[in-house]
C-alpha atoms as a PDB file:
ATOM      1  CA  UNK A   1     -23.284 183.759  24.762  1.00  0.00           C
ATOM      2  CA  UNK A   2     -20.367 186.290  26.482  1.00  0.00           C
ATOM      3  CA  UNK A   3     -22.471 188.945  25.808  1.00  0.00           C
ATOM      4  CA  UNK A   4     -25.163 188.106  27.449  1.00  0.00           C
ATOM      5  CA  UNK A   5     -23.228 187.014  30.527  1.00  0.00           C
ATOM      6  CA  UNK A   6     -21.592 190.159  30.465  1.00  0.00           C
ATOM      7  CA  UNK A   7     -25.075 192.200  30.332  1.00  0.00           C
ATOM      8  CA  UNK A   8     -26.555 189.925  33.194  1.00  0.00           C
ATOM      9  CA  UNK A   9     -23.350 190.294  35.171  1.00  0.00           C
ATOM     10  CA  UNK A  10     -23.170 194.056  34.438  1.00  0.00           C
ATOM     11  CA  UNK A  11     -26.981 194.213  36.457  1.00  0.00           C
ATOM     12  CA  UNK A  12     -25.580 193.020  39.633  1.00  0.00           C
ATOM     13  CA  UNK A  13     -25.554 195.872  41.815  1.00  0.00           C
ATOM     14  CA  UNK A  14     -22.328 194.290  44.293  1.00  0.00           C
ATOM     15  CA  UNK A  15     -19.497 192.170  43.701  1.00  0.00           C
ATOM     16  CA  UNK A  16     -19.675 189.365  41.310  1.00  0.00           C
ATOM     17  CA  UNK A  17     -20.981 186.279  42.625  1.00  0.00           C
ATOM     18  CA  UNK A  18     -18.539 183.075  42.914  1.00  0.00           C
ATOM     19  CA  UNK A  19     -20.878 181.210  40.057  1.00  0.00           C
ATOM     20  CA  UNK A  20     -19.099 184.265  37.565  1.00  0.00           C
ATOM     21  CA  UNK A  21     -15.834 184.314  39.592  1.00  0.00           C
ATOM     22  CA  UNK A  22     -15.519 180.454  38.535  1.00  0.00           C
ATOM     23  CA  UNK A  23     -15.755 181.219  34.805  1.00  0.00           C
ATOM     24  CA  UNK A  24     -13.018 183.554  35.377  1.00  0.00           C
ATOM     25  CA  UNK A  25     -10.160 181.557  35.450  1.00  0.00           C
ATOM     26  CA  UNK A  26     -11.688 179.495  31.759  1.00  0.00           C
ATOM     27  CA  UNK A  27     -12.153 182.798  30.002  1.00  0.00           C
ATOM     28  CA  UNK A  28      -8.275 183.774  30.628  1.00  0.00           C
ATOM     29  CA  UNK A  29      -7.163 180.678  28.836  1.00  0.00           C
ATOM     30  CA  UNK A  30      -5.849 181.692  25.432  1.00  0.00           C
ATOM     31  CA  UNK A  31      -7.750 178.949  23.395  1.00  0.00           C
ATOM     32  CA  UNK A  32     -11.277 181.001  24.188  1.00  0.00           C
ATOM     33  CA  UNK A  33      -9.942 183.879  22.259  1.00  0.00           C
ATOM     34  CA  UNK A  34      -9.216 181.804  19.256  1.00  0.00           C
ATOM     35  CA  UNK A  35     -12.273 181.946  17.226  1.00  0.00           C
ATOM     36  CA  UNK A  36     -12.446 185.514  16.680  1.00  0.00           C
ATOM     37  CA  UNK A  37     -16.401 186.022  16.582  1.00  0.00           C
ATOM     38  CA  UNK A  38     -15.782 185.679  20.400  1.00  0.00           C
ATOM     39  CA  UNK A  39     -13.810 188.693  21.390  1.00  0.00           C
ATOM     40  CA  UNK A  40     -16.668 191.184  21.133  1.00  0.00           C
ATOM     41  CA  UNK A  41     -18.437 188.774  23.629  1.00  0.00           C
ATOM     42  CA  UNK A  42     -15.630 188.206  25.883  1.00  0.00           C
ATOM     43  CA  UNK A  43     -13.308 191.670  26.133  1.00  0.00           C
ATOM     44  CA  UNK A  44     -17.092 192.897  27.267  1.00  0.00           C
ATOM     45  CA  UNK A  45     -17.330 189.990  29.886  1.00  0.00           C
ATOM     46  CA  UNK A  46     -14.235 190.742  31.105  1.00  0.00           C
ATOM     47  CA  UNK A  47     -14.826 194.696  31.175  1.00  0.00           C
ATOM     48  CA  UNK A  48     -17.694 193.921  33.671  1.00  0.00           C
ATOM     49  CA  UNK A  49     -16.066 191.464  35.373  1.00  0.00           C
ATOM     50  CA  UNK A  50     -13.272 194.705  36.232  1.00  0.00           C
ATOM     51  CA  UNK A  51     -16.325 196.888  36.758  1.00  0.00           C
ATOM     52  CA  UNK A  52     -17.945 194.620  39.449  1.00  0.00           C
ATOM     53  CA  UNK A  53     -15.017 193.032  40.458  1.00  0.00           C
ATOM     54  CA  UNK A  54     -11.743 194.854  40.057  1.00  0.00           C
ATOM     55  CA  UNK A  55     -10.241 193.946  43.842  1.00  0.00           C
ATOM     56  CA  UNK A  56     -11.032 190.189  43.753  1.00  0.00           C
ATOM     57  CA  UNK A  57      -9.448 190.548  40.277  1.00  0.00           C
ATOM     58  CA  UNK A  58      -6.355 192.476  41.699  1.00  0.00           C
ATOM     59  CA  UNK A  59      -6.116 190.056  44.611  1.00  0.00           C
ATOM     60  CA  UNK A  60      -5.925 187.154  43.254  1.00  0.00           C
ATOM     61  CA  UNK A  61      -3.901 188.539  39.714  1.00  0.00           C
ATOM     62  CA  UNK A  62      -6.010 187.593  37.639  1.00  0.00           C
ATOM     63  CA  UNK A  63      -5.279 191.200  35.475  1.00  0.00           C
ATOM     64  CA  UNK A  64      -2.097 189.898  34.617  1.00  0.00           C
ATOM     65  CA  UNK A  65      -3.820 186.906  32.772  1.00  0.00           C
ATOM     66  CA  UNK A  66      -5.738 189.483  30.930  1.00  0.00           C
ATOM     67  CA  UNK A  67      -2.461 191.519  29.833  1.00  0.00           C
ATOM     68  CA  UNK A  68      -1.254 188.347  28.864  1.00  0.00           C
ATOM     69  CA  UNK A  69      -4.534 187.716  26.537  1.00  0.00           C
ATOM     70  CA  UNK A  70      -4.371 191.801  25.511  1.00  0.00           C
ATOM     71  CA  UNK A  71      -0.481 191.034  24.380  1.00  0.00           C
ATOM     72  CA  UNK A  72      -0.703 187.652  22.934  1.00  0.00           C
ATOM     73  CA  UNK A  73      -4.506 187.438  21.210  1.00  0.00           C
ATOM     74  CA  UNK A  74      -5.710 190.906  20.507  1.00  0.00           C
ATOM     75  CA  UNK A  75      -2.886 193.670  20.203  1.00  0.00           C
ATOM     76  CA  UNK A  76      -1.287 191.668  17.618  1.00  0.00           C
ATOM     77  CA  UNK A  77      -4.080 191.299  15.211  1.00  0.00           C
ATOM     78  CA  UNK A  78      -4.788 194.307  13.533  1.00  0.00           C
ATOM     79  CA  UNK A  79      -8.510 192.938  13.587  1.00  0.00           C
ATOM     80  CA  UNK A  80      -8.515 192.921  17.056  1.00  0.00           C
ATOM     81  CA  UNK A  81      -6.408 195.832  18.454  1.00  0.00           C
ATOM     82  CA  UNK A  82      -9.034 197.907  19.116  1.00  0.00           C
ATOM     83  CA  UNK A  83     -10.581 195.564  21.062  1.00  0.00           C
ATOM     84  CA  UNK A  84      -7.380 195.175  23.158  1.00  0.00           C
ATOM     85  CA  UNK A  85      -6.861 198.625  23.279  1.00  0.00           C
ATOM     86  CA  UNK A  86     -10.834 198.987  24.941  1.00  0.00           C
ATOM     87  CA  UNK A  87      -9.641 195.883  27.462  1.00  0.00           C
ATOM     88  CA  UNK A  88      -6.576 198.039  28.392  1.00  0.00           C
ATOM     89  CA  UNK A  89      -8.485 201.183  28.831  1.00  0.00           C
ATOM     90  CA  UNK A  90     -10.416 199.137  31.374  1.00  0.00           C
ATOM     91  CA  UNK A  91      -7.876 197.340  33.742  1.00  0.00           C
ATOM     92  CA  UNK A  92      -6.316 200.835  33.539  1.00  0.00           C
ATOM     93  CA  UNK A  93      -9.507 202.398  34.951  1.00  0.00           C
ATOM     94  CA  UNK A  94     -10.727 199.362  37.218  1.00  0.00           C
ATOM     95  CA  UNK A  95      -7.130 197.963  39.132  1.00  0.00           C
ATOM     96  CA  UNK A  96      -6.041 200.240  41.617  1.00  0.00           C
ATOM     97  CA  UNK A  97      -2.211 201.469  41.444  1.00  0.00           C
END
């Protein structure tokens, strides 16, 4: 289901539009990243949402959510390192300085 939210997100040419800006603040909580056939799904969400997004995201802080998520849910888990490693790499690229 992230996935393909994250694919019809990622074909939006401008910002993202408020109907994805108001799953935002759901997909930071850290019960969503519990079942762990999810995090494919939703680190790629997110990585569009930075794509598309990245100064609503800044404004508003919502990056420091996701840090939050990268430090508590996926760097942890030697499962899912990689995929907070790939998140990092993202905000990293997206979030200006």
């Amino acid at each position: 289901m992230f996935q393909v939210l994250a694919q019809m997100l990622e074909l939006h040419t401008t910002d993202a539009p408020a109907q994805y800006r108001s799953l935002l603040p759901f997909l930071l909580t850290l019960a969503v990243w519990q079942q762990k056939g999810s995090i494919p799904g939703l680190v790629k969400l997110l990585k569009a949402f930075l794509a598309r997004d990245a100064k609503e995201v800044a404004a508003s802080g919502q990056f420091v959510q996701m840090l939050g998520v990268i430090q508590q849910r996926l760097i942890p888990s030697k499962a899912n390192d990689g995929w907070g490693f790939e998140l990092l790499q993202a905000i990293v690229q997206n979030i200006p300085p």
